[in-house]
N, C-alpha and C. Protein backbone atom coordinates (compact mmCIF):
# COMPACT_ATOMS: atom_id res chain seq x y z
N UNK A 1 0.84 -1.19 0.00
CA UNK A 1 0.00 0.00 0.00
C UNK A 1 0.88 1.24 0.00
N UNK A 2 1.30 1.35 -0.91
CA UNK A 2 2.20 2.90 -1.55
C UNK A 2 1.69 3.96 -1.40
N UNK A 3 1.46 4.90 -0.54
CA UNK A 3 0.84 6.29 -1.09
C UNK A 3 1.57 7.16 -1.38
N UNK A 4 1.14 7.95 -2.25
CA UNK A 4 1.46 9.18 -2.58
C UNK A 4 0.56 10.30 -2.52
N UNK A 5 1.48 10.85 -1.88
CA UNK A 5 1.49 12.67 -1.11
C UNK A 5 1.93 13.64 -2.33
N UNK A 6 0.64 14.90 -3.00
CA UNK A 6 1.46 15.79 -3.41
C UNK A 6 2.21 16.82 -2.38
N UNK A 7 1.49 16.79 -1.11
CA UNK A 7 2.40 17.66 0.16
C UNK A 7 3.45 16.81 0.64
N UNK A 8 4.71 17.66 0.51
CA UNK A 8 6.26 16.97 0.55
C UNK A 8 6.85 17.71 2.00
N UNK A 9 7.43 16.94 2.97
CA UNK A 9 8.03 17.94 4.06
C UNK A 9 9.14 19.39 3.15
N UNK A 10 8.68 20.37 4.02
CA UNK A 10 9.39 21.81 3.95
C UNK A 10 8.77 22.82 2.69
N UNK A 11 7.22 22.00 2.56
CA UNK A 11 6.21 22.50 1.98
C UNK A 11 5.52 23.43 2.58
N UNK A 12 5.13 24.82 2.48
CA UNK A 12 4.31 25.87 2.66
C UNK A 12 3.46 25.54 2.50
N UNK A 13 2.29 25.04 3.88
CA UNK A 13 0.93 25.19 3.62
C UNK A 13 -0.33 26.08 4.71
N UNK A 14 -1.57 26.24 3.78
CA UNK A 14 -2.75 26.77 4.34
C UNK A 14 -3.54 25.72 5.18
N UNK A 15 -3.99 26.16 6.71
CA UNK A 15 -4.87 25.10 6.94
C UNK A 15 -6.28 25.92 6.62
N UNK A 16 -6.89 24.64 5.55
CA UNK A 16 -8.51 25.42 5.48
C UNK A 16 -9.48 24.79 6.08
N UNK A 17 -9.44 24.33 7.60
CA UNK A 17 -10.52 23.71 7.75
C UNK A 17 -9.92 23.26 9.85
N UNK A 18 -10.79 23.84 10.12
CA UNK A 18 -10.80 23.38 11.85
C UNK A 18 -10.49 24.59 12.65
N UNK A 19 -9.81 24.48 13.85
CA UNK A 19 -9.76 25.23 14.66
C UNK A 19 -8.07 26.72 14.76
N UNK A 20 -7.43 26.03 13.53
CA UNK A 20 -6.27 26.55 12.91
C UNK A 20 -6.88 27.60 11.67
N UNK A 21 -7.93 26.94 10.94
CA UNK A 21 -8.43 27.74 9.72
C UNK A 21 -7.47 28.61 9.45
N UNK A 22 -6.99 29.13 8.44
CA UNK A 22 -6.39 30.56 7.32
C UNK A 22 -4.81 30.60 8.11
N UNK A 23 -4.49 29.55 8.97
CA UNK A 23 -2.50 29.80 9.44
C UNK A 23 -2.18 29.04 8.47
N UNK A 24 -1.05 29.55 8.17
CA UNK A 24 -0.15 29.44 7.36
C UNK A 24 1.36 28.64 8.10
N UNK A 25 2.06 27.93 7.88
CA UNK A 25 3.41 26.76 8.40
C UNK A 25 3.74 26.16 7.19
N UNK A 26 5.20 25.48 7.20
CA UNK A 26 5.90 24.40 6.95
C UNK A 26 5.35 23.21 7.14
N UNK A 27 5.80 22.47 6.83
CA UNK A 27 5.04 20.75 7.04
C UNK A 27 6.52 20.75 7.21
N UNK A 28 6.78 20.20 8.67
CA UNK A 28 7.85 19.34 9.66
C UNK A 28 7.83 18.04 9.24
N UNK A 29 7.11 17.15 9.23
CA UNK A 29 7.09 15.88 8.87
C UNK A 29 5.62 14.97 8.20
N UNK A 30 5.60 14.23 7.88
CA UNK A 30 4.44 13.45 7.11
C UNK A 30 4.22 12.24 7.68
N UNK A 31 3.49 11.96 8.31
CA UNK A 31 2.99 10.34 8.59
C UNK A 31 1.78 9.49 7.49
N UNK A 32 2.95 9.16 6.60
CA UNK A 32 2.01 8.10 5.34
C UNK A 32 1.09 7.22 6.15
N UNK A 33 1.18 6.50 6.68
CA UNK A 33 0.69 5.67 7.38
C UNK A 33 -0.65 5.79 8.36
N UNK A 34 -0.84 7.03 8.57
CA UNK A 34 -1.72 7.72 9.28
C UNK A 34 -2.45 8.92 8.43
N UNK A 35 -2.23 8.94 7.11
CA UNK A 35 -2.89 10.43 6.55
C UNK A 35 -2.60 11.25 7.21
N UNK A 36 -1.58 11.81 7.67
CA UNK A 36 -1.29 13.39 8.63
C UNK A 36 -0.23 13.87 8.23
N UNK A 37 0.33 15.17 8.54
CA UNK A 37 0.89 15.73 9.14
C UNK A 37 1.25 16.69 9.81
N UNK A 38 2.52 17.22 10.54
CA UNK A 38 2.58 17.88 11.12
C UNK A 38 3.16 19.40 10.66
N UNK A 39 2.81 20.51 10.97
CA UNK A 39 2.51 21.87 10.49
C UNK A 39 3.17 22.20 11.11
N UNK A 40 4.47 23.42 11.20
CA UNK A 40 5.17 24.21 12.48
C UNK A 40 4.20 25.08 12.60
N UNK A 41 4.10 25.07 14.41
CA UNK A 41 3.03 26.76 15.06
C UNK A 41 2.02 26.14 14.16
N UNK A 42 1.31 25.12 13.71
CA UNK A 42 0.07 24.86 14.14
C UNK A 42 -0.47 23.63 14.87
N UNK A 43 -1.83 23.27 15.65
CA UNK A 43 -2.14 22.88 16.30
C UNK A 43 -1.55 22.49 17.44
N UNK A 44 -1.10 23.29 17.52
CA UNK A 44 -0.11 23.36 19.57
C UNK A 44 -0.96 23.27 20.70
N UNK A 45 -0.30 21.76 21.03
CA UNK A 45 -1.08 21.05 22.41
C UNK A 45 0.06 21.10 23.59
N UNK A 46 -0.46 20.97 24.72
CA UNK A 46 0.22 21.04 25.76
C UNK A 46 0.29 19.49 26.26
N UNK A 47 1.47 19.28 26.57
CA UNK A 47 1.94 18.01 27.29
C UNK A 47 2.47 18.58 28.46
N UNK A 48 2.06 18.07 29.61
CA UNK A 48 2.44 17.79 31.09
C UNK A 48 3.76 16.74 31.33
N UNK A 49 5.15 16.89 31.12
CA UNK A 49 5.95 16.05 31.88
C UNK A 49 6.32 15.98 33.13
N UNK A 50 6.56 14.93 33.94
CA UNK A 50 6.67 15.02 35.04
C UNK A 50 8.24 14.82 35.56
N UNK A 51 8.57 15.74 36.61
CA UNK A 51 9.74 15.75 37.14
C UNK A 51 10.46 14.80 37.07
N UNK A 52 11.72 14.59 36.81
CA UNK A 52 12.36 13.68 37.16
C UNK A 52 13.81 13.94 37.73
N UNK A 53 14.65 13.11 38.11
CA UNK A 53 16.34 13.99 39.06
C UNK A 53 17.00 14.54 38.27
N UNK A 54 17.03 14.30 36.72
CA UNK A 54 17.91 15.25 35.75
C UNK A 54 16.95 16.73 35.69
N UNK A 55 15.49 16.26 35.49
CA UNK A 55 14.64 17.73 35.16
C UNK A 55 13.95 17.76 35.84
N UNK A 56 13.79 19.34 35.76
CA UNK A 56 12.31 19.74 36.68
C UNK A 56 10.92 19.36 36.05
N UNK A 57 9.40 18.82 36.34
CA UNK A 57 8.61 18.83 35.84
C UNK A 57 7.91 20.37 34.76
N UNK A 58 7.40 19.99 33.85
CA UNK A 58 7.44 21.24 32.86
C UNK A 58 5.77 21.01 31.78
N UNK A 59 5.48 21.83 31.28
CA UNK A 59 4.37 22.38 30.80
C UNK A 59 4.72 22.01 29.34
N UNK A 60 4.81 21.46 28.41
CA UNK A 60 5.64 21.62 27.10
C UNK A 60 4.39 21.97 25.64
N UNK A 61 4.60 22.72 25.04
CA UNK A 61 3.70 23.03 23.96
C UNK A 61 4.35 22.20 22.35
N UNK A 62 4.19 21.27 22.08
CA UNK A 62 4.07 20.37 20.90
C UNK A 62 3.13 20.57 19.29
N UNK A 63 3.22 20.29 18.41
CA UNK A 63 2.83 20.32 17.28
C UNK A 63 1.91 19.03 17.01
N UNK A 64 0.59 18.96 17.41
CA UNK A 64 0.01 17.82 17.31
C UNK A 64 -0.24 17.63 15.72
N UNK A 65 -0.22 16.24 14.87
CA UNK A 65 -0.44 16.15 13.61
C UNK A 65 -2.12 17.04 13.20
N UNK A 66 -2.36 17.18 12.14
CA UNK A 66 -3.34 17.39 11.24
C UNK A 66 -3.60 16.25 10.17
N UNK A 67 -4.95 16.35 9.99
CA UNK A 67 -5.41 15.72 8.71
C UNK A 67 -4.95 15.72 7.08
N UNK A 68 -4.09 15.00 6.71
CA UNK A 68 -3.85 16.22 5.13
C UNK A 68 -4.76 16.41 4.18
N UNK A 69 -6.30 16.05 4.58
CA UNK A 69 -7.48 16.50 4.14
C UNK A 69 -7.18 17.91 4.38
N UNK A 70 -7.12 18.49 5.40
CA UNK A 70 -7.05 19.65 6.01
C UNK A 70 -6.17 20.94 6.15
N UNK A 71 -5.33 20.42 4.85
CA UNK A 71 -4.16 21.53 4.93
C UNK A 71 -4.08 21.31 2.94
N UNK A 72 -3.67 22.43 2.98
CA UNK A 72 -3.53 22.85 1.01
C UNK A 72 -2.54 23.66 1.17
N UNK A 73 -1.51 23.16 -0.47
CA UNK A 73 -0.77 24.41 -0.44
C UNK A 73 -0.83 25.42 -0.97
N UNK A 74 0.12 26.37 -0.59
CA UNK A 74 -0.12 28.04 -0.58
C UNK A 74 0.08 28.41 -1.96
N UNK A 75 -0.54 29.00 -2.64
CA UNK A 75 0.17 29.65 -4.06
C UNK A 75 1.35 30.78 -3.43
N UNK A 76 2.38 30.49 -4.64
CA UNK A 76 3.40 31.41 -3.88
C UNK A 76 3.41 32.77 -4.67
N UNK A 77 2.22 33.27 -5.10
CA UNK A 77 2.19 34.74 -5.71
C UNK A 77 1.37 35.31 -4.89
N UNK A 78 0.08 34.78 -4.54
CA UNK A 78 -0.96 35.58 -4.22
C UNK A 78 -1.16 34.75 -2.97
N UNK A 79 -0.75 33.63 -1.92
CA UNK A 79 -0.75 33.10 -0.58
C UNK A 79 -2.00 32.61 -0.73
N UNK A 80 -2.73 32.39 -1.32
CA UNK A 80 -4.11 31.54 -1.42
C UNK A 80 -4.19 30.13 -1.36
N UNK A 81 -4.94 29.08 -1.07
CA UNK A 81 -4.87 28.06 -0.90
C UNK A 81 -4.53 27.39 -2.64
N UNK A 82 -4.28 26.11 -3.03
CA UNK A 82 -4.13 25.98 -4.16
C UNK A 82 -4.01 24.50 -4.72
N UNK A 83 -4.46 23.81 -5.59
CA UNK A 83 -4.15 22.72 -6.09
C UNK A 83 -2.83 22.55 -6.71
N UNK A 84 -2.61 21.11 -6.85
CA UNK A 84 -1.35 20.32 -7.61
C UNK A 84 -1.56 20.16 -8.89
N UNK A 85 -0.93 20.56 -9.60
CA UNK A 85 -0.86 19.72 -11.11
C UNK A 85 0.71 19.44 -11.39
N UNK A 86 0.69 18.47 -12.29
CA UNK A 86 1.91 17.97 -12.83
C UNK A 86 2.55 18.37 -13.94
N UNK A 87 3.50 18.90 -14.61
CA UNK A 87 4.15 18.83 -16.00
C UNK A 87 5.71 18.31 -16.13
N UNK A 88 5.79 17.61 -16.73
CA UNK A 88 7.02 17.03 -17.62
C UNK A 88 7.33 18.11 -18.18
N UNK A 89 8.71 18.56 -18.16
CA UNK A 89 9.36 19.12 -19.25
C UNK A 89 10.82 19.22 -18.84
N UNK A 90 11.71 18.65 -20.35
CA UNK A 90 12.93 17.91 -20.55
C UNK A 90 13.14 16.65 -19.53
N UNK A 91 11.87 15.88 -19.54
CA UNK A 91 12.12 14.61 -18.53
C UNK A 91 12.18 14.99 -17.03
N UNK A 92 11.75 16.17 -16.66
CA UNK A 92 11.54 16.61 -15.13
C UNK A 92 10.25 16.60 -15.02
N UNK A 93 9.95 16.04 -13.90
CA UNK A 93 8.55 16.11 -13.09
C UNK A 93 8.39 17.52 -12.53
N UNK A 94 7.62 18.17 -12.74
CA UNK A 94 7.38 19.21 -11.49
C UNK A 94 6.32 20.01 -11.21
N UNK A 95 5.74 19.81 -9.83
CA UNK A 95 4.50 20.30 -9.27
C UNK A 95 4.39 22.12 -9.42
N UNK A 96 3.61 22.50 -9.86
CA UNK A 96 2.66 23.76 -10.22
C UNK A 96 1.49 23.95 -9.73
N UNK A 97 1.08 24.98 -9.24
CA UNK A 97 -0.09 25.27 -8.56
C UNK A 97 -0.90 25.79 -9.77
N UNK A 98 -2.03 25.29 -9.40
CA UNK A 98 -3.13 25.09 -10.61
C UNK A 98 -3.95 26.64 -10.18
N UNK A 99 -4.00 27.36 -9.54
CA UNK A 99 -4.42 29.05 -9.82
C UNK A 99 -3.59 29.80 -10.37
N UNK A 100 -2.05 29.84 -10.41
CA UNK A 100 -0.95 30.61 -11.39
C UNK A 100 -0.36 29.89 -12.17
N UNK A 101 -0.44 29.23 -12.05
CA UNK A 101 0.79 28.21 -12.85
C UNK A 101 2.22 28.53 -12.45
N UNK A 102 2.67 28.97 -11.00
CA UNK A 102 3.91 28.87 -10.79
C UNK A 102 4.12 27.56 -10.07
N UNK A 103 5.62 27.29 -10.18
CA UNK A 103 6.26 26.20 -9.84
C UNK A 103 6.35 25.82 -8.27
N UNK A 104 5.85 24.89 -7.18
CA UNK A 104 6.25 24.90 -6.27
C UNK A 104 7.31 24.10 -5.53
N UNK A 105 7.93 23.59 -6.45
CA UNK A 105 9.20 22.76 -6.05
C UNK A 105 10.43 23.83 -6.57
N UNK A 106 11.55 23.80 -5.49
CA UNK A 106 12.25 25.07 -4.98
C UNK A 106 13.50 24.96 -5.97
């Protein structure tokens, strides 16, 4: 069971949908396996660790995953949410956002 993701880690995306709605982050990492991932500075949950003799107990704010139903990427002219399309040219693959037609692979 192979999937493929057009959202690639160190991808610029929009979340359009939940309690994040219209922030804007990076994608830190991708969990294939789970449909998610994780967004920098969005969905920040708090974890409680507890003391131990090297550390003091602490409050910690984390990056809980997202849905990748739930996140689109950004057009990089106008910051709007945006679809994937594909074109070949000289035997290169490369993803384009389907509202400008600019390139989003760097």
């Amino acid at each position: 069971m192979n999937k493929k993701f057009k959202i690639k880690k160190g991808d610029s995306v929009i979340v359009i949908t939940g309690k994040d709605k219209g922030k804007t982050g990076n994608v830190l990492s991708i969990l294939k396996d789970k449909d998610r991932v994780i967004v920098q500075g969005i969905n920040i949950i708090k974890r409680h660790r507890k003391a131990t003799q090297e550390s003091p107990g602490k409050i910690e704010e984390i990056e809980a995953s997202l849905h990748i139903s739930n996140v689109s990427h950004v057009d990089p002219d106008n910051g709007k949410p945006t679809r994937v399309k594909y074109e070949i040219k000289d035997g290169v693959k490369k993803r384009m956002s389907v509202v400008s037609g600019s390139l989003l692979d760097k």
